[in-house]
Structure formats: C-alpha cells, structure tokens
C-alpha atoms as a PDB file:
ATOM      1  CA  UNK A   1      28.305   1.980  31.944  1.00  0.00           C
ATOM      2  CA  UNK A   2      24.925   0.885  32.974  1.00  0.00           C
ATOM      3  CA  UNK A   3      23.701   4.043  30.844  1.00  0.00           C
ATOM      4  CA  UNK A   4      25.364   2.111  27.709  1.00  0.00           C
ATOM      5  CA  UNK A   5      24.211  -1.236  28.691  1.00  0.00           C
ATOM      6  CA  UNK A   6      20.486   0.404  28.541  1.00  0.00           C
ATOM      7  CA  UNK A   7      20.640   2.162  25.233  1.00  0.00           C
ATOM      8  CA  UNK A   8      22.025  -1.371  23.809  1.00  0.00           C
ATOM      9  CA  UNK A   9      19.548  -2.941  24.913  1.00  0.00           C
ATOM     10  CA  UNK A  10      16.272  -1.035  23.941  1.00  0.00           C
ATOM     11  CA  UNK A  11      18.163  -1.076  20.606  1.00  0.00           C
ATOM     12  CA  UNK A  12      18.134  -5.106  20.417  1.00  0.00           C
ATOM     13  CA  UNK A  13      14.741  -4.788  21.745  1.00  0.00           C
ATOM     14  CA  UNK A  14      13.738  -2.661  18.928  1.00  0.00           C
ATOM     15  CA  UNK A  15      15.546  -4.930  16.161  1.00  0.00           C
ATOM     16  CA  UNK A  16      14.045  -7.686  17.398  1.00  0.00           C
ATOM     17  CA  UNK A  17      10.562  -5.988  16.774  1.00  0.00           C
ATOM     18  CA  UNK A  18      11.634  -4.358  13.078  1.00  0.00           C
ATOM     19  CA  UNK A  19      12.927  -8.632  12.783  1.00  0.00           C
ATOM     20  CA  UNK A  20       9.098  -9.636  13.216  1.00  0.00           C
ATOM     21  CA  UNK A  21       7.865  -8.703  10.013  1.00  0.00           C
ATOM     22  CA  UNK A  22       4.146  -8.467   9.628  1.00  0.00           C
ATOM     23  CA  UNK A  23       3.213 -10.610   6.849  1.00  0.00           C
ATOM     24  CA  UNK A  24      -0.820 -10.248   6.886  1.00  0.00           C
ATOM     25  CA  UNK A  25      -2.448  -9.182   3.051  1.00  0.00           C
ATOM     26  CA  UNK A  26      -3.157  -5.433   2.956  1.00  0.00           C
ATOM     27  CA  UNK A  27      -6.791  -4.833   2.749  1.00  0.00           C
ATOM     28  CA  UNK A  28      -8.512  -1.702   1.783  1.00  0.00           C
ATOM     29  CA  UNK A  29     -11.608  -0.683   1.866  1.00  0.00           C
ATOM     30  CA  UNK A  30     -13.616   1.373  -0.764  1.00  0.00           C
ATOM     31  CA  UNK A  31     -16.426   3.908   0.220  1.00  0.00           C
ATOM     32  CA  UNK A  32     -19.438   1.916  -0.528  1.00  0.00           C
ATOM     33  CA  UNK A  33     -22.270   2.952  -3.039  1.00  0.00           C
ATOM     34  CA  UNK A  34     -25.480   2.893  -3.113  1.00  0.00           C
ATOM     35  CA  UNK A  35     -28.362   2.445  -5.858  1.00  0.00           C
ATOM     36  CA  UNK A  36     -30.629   5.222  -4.334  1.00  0.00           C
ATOM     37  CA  UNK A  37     -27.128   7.486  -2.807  1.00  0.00           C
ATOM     38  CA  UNK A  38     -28.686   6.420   0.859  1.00  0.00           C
ATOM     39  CA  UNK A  39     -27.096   8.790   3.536  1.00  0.00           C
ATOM     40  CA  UNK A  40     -26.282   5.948   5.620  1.00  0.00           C
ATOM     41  CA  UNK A  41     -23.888   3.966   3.109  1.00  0.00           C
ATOM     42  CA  UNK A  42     -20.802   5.121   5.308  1.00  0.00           C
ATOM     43  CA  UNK A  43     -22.460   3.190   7.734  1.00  0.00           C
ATOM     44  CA  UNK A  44     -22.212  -0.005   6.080  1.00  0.00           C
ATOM     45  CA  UNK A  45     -18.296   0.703   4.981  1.00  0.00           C
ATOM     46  CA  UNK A  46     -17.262   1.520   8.782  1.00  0.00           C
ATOM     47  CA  UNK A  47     -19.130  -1.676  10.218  1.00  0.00           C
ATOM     48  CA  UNK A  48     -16.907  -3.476   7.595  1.00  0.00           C
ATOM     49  CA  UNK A  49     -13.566  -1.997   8.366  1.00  0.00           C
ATOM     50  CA  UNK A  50     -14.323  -3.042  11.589  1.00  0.00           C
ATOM     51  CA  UNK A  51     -14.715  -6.537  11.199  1.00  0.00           C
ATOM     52  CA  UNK A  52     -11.775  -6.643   9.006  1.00  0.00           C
ATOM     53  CA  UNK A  53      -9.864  -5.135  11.570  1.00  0.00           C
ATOM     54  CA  UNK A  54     -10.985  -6.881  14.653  1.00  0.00           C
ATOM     55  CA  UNK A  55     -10.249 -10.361  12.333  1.00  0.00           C
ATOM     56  CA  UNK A  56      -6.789  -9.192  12.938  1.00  0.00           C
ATOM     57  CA  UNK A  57      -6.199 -10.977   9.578  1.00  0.00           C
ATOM     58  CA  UNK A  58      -5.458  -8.282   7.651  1.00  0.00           C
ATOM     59  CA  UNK A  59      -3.854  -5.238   7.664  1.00  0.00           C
ATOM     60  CA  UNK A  60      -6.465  -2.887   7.042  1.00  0.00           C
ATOM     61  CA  UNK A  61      -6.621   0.518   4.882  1.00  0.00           C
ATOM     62  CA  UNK A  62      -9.575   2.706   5.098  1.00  0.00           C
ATOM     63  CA  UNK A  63      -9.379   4.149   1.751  1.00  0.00           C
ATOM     64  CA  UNK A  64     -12.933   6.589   2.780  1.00  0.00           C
ATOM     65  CA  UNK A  65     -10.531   8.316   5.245  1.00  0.00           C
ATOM     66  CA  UNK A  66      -7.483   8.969   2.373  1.00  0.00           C
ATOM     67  CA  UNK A  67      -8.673  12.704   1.806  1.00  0.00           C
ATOM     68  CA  UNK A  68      -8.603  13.188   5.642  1.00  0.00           C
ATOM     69  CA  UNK A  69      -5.340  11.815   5.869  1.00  0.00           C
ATOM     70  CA  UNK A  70      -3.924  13.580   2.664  1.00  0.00           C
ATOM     71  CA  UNK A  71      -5.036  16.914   4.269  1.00  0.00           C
ATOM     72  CA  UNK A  72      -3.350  15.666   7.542  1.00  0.00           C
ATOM     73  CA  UNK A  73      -0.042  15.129   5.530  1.00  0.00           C
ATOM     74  CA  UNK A  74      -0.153  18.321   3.758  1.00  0.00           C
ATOM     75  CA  UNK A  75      -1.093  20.788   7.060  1.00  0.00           C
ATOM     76  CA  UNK A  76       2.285  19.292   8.543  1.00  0.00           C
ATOM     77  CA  UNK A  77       4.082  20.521   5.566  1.00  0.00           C
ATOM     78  CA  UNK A  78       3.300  24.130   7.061  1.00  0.00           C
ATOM     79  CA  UNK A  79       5.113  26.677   8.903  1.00  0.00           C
ATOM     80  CA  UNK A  80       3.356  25.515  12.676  1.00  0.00           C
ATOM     81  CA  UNK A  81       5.307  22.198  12.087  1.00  0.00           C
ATOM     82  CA  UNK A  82       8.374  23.143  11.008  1.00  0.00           C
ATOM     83  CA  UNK A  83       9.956  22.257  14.619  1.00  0.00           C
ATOM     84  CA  UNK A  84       7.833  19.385  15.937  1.00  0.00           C
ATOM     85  CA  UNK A  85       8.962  15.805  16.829  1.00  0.00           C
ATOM     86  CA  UNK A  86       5.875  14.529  15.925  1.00  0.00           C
ATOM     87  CA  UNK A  87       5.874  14.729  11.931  1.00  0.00           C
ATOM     88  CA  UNK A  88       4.481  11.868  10.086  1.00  0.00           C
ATOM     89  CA  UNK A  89       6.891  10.442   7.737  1.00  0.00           C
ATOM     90  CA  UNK A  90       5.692  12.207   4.135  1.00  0.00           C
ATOM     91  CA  UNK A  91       4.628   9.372   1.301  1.00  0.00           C
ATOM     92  CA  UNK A  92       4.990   6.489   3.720  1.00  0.00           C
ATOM     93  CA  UNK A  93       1.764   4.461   2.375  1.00  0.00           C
ATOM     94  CA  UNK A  94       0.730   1.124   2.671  1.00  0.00           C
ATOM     95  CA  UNK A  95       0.042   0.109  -0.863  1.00  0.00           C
ATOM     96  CA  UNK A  96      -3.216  -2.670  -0.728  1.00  0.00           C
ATOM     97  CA  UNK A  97      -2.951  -5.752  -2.442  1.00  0.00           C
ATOM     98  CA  UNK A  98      -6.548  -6.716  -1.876  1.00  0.00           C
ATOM     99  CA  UNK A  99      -9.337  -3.781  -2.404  1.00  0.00           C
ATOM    100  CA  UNK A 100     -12.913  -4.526  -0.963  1.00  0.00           C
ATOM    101  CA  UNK A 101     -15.889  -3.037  -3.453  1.00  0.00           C
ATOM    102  CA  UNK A 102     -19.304  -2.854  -2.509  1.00  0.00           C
ATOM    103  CA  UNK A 103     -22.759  -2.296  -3.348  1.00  0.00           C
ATOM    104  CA  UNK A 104     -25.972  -1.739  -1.031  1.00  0.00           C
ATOM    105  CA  UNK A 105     -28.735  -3.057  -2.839  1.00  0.00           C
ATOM    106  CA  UNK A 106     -31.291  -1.506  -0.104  1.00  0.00           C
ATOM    107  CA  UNK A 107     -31.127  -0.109   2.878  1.00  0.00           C
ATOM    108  CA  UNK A 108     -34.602   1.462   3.580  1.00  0.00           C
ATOM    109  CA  UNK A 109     -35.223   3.656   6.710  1.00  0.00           C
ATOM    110  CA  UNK A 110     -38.542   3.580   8.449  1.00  0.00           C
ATOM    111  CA  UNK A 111     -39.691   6.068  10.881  1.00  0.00           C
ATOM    112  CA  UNK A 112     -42.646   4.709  13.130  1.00  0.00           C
ATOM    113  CA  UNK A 113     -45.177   6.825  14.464  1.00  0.00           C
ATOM    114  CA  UNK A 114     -47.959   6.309  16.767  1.00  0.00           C
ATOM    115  CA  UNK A 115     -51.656   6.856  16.305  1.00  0.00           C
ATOM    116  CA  UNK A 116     -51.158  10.036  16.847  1.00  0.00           C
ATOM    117  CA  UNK A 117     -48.347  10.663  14.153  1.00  0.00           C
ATOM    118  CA  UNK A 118     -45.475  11.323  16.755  1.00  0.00           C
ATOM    119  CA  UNK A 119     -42.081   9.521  16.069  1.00  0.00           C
ATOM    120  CA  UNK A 120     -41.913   6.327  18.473  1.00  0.00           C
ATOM    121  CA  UNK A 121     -38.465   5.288  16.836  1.00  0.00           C
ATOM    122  CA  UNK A 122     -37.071   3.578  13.738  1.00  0.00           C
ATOM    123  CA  UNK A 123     -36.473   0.394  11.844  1.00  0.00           C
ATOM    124  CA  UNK A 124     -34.333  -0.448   8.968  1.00  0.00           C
ATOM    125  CA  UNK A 125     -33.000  -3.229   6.604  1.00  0.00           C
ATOM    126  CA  UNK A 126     -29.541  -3.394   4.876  1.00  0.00           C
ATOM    127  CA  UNK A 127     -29.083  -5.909   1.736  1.00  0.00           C
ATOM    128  CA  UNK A 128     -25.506  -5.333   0.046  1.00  0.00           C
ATOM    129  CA  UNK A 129     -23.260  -7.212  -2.853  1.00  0.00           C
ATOM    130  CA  UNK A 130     -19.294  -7.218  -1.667  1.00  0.00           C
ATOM    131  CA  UNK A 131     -16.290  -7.696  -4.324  1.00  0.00           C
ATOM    132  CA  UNK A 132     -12.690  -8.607  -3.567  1.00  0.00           C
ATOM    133  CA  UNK A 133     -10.791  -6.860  -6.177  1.00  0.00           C
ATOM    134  CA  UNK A 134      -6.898  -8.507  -6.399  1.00  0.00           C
ATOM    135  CA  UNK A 135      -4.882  -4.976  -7.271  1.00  0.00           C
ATOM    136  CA  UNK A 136      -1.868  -7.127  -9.079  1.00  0.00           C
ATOM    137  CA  UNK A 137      -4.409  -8.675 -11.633  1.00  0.00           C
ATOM    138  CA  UNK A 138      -7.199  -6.744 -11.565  1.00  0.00           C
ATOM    139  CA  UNK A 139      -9.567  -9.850 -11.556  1.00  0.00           C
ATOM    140  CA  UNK A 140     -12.282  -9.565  -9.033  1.00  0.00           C
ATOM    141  CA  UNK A 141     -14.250 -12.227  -7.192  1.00  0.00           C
ATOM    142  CA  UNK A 142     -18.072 -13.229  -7.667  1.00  0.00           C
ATOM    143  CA  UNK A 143     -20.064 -10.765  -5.789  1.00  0.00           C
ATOM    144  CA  UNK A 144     -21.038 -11.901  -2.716  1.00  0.00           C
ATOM    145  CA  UNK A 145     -24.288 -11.293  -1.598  1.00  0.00           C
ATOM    146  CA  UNK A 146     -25.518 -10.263   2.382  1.00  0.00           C
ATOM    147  CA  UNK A 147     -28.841  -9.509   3.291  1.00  0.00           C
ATOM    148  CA  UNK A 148     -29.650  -8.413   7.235  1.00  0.00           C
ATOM    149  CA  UNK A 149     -32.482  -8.922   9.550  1.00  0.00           C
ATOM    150  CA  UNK A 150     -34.853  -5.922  10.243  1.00  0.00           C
ATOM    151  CA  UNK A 151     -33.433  -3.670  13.115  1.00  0.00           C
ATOM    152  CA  UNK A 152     -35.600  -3.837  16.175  1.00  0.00           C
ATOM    153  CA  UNK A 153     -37.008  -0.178  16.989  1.00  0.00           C
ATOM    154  CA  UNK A 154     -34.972   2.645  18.006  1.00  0.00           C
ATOM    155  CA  UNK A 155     -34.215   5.592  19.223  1.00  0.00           C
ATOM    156  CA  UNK A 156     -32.476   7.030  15.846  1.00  0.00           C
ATOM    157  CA  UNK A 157     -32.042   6.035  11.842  1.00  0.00           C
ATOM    158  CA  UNK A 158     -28.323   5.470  12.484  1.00  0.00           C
ATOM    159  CA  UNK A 159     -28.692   2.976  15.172  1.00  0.00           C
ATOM    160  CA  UNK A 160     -31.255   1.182  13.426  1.00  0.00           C
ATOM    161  CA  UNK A 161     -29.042   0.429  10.466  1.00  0.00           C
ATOM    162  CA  UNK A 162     -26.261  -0.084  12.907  1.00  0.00           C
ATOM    163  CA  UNK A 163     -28.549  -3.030  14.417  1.00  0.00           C
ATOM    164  CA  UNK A 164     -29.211  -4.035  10.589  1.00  0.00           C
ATOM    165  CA  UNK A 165     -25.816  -4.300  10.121  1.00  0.00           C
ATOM    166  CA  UNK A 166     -25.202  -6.653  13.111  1.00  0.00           C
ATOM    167  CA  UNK A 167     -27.500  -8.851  12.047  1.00  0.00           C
ATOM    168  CA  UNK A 168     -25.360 -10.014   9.088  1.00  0.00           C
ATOM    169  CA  UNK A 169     -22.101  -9.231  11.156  1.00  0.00           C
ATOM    170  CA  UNK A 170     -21.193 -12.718  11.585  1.00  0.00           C
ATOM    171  CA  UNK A 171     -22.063 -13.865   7.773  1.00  0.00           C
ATOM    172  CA  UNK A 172     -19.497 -12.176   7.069  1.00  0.00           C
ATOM    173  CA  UNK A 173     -17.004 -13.206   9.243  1.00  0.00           C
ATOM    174  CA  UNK A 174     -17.215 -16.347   8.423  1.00  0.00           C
ATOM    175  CA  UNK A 175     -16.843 -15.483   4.657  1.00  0.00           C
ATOM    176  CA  UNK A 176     -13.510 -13.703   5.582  1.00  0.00           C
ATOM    177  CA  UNK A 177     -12.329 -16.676   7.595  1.00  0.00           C
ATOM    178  CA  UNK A 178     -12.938 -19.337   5.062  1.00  0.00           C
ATOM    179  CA  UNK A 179     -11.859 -17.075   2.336  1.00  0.00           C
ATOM    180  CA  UNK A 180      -8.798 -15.574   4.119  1.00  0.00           C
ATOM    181  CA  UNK A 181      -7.443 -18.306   6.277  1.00  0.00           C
ATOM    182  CA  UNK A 182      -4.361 -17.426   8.522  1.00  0.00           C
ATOM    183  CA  UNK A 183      -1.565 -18.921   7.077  1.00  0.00           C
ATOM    184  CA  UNK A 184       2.294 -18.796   8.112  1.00  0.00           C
ATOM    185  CA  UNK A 185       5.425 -20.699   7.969  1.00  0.00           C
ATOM    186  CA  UNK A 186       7.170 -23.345  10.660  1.00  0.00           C
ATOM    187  CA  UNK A 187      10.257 -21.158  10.890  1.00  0.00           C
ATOM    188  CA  UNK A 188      12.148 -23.630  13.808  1.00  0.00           C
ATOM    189  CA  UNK A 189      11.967 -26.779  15.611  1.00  0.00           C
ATOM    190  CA  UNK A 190      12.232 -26.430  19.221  1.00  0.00           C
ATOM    191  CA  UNK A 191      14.154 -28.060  22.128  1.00  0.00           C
ATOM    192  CA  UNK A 192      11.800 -29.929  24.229  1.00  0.00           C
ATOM    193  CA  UNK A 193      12.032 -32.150  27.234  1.00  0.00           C
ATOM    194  CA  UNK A 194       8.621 -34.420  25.911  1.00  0.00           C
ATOM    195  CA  UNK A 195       9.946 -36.853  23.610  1.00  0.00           C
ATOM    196  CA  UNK A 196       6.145 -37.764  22.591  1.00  0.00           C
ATOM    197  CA  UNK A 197       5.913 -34.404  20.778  1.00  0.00           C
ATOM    198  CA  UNK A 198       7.736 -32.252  18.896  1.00  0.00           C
ATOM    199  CA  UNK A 199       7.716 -28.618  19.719  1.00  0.00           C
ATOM    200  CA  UNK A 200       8.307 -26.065  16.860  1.00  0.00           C
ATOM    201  CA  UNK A 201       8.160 -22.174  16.209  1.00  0.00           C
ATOM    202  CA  UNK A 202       5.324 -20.332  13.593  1.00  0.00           C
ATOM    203  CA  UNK A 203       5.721 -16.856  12.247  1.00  0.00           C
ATOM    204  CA  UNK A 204       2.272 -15.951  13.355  1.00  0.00           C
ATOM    205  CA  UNK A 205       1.118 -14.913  16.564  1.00  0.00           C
ATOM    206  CA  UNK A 206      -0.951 -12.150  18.330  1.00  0.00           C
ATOM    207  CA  UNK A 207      -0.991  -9.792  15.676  1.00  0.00           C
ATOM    208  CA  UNK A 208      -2.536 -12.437  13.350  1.00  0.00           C
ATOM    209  CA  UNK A 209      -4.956 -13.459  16.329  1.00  0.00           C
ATOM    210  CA  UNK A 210      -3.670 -16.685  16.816  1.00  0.00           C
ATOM    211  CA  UNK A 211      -5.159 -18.051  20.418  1.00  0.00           C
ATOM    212  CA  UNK A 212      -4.003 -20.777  22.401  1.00  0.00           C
ATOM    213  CA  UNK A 213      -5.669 -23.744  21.403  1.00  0.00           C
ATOM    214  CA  UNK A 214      -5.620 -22.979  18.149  1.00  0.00           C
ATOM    215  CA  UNK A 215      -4.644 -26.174  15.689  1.00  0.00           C
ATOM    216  CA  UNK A 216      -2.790 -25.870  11.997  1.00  0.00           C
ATOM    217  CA  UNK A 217      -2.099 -28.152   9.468  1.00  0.00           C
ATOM    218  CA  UNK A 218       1.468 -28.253   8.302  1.00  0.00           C
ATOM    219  CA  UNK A 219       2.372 -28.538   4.471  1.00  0.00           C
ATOM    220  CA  UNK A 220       5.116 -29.213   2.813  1.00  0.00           C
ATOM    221  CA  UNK A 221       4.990 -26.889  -0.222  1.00  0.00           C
ATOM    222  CA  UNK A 222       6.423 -28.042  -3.913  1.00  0.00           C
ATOM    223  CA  UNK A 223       6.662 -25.806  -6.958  1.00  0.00           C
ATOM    224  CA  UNK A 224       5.518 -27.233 -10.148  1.00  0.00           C
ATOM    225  CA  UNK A 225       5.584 -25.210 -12.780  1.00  0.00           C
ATOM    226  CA  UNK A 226       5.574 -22.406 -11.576  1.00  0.00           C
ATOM    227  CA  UNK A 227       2.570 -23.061  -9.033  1.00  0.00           C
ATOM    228  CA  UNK A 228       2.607 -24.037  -4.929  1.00  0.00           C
ATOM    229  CA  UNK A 229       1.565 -27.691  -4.695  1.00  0.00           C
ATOM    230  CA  UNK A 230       1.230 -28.125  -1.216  1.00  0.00           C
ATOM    231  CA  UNK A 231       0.804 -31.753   0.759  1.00  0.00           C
ATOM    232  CA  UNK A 232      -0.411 -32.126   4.336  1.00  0.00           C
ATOM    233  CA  UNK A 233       2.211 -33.774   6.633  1.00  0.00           C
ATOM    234  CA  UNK A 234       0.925 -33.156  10.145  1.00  0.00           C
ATOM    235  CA  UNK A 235      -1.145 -31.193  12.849  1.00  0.00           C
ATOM    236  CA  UNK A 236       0.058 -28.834  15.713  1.00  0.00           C
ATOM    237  CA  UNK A 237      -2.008 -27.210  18.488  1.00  0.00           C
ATOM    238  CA  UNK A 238      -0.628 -23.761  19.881  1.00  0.00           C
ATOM    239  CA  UNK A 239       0.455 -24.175  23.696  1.00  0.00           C
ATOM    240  CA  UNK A 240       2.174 -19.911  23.818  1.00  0.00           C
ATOM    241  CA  UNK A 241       1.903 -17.062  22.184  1.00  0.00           C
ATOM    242  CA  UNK A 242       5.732 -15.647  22.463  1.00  0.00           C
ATOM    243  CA  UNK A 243       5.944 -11.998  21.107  1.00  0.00           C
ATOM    244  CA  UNK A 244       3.456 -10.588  18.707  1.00  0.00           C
ATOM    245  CA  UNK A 245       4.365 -12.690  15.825  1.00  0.00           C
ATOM    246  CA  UNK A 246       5.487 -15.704  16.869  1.00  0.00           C
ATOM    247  CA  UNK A 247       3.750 -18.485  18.369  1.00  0.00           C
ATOM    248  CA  UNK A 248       5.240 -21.956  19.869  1.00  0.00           C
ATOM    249  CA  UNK A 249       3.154 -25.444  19.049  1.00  0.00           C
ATOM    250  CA  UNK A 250       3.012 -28.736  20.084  1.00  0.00           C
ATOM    251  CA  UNK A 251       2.695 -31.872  17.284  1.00  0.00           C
ATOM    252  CA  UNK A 252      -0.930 -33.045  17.909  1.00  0.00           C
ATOM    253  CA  UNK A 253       0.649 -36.954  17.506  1.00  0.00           C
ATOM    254  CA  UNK A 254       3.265 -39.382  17.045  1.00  0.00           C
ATOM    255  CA  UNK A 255       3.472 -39.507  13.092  1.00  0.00           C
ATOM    256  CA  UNK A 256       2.580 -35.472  12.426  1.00  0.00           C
ATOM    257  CA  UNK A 257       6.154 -35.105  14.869  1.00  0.00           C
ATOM    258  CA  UNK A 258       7.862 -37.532  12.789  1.00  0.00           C
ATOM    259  CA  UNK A 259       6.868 -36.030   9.349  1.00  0.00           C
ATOM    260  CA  UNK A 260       7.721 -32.086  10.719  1.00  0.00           C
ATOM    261  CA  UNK A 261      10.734 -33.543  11.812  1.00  0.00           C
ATOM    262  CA  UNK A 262      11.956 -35.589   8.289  1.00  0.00           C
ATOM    263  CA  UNK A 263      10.833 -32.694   5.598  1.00  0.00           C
ATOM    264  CA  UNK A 264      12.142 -29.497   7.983  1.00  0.00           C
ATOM    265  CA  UNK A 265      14.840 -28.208   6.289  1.00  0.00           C
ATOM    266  CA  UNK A 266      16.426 -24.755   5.496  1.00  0.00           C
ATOM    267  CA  UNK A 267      16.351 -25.770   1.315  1.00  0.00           C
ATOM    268  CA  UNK A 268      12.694 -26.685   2.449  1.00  0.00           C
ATOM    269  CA  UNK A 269       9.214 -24.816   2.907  1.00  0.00           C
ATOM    270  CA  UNK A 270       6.760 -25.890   5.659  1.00  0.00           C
ATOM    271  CA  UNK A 271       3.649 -23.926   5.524  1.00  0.00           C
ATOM    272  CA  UNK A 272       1.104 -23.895   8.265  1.00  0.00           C
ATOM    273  CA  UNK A 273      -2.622 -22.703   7.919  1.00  0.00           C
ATOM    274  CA  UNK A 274      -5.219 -22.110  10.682  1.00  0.00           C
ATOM    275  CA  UNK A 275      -7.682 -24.946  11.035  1.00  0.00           C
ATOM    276  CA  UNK A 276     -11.371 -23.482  11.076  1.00  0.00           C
ATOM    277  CA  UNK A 277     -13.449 -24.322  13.431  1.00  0.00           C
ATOM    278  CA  UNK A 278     -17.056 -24.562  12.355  1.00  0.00           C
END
C-alpha cells in the first residue's frame, strides 16, 4: 500500500511540473561573422549565449553547436545504442522564435613584446553590430552597435578578448533587459490574513529569475482590432518564490489591491511585467 501511495505521488509531483509550462521566448544564437574571418569570433558568440542564458529570460538555443548535436542524434541511431535507457528523444527540437545575428566589426589581437622582442602577453579590442531577427516575420531590428574597452595584458590571445568582451558585458545586458522585459500573467488571487493588501499568484518565478523584491506592474489587457492595448491598474512586490514558475506578491498599496481585485476575472487578462530597475 505505501508502495502505491509513493508511485501516486511522484506521479502528481511530476504533473504538477509538466502543469508549469515554461513560457520564456526561444532565443537562438547564430555563429557570429567576422569582416577579416578573425579566429576568435566563437569567442564573441559563446560570451553571448552566456549572458542570454544567465538572464534566465530566455530559453536559449546555441545554433553554433547544431552540427555537434545532429552528429550526437545520429551516433545513437547505431547498433551500440540499440539497448540503452539513455536515448535522446529523435527530432525533439526547440524551434526559436527570436534568432540573434551578429557582426564583429574588429577585434584586433596584439601581442606585446619587450625590448628584447620576447612575448610579455597580449591585448585586444572587440567592436561588434547585433540583430534580433523575429523568425515568424522575418523583420529584423536596427543593428545594435557594442564597442569594448581594451583588454588589460595577458597571459594568452583568448583571454585577452575574453577580458574585451567583459568590458561591454553589461551593455548588453541592459539592452536585453529593456528590450526583453519579463512579463507573465496574475493567474490567482490569494487568501490572505492582511486585509491592507491583496496577495495574488504570477506565472513566473525562478526559472524566469524573478527575485524577491522584485516589483511588476499589473495591466489589464484589451484587444482592439486585433492588437493588445494594455492599461496599468496597479503595482505588486514579490514576497516568495513557490516552485520554479510561480511566484506569490503582495499589492504595493491600497488602490493597486482594489483595482487587481475589481478587473480579475476568468473572461479577463491581467498581465504583469518586471519593473526595471535602473
């Protein structure tokens, strides 16, 4: 009995984590080019893919790796894995809705050498243009342009242009956060013992890196003609982060409680978007 008790509940457990569906834009990421075919372009492209990723706003596809991973897929097809557990489900792809372009302008190496000509270490530069390609449309934004400080000296070409590249590192993070705010719904209102505030229930959490602290505005969203129209009601300020995606907040005031509580509806969508801090 307590056998069957167990297996039903790591099944609930595991529906309630298929129920918490990750709603984040697919990003990927294009190889990035260069004017002069620089060695160290894949250098640039990784140090992006990791910003994207630690934003936790996005889901992120590293389109330079797709070969590796094809060949991955295809060596499982073969005789060796015929009887393993651990096959990766064939054709399962996340399919990008955003695609990230880019183009290094410069990125010049510089080995410096002493009076005597030996090696002492090396400096470098990176200046790139970065396009946001929407895949439905095809329409692209206006490159964006990021230009890094010169890397202090060291001890190889890679980690100077590594060093470049953090120079500019959080340029572009801001770009990404303006440009790609987190957004969610208000899914619930919450029982709550303060009658000052209302307490209600966002489908973003963790996985969208949603902190404690963190403040949204809530909109109530309208469709005319065919477009979202959305009007600020209210404020709330994350108190807990329960579960991955799901986060519980607190009405900032008196009237942004009222308004949640007067337009929340089923027939009715209340948006919520992450405030930016500056």
């Amino acid at each position: 009995m307590k056998r069957i008790l167990l297996f039903l509940m790591i099944i609930l457990s595991f529906s309630k984590i298929l129920a918490q569906e990750d709603n984040r834009i697919i990003v990927g990421v294009s190889e990035f080019t260069s004017e002069d075919n620089s060695k160290f372009t894949s250098l640039v492209t990784e140090k992006i893919v990791e910003i994207l990723t630690n934003s936790k706003r996005f889901r992120v596809v590293d389109r330079t790796s797709a070969d590796k991973v094809k060949d991955e897929l295809e060596l499982q097809k073969s005789e060796a894995f015929i009887d393993s557990k651990n096959l990766v489900e064939q054709g399962v792809k996340l399919a990008a809705q955003k695609i990230i372009t880019g183009t290094i302008t410069k990125i010049p190496v510089y080995a410096m050498r002493s009076s005597n000509g030996n090696v002492n270490g090396y400096k470098a530069s990176v200046a790139f243009q970065m396009k946001i390609v929407d895949v439905a449309s095809g329409l692209s934004t206006d490159a964006t342009s990021f230009e890094g400080k010169a890397s202090d000296l060291m001890l190889s070409p890679e980690s100077a242009v590594q060093q470049a590249m953090k120079s500019v590192q959080l340029e572009i993070i801001q770009y990404f956060k303006f440009n790609f705010p987190v957004q969610g719904k208000l899914i619930r209102i919450l029982e709550n013992d303060d009658k000052t505030k209302v307490k209600v229930l966002l489908n973003i959490g963790k996985t969208n890196g949603v902190n404690i602290g963190d403040r949204f505005t809530i909109d109530k969203v309208e469709l005319i003609e065919g477009q979202k129209y959305p009007q600020k009601i209210g404020e709330v300020e994350v108190k807990n982060l329960a579960g991955e995606n799901l986060s519980e907040a607190f009405s900032v005031d008196k009237k942004s409680g009222e308004n949640i509580i007067s337009n929340f509806s089923k027939e009715k969508t209340l948006d919520c978007t992450l405030i930016i801090k500056k």
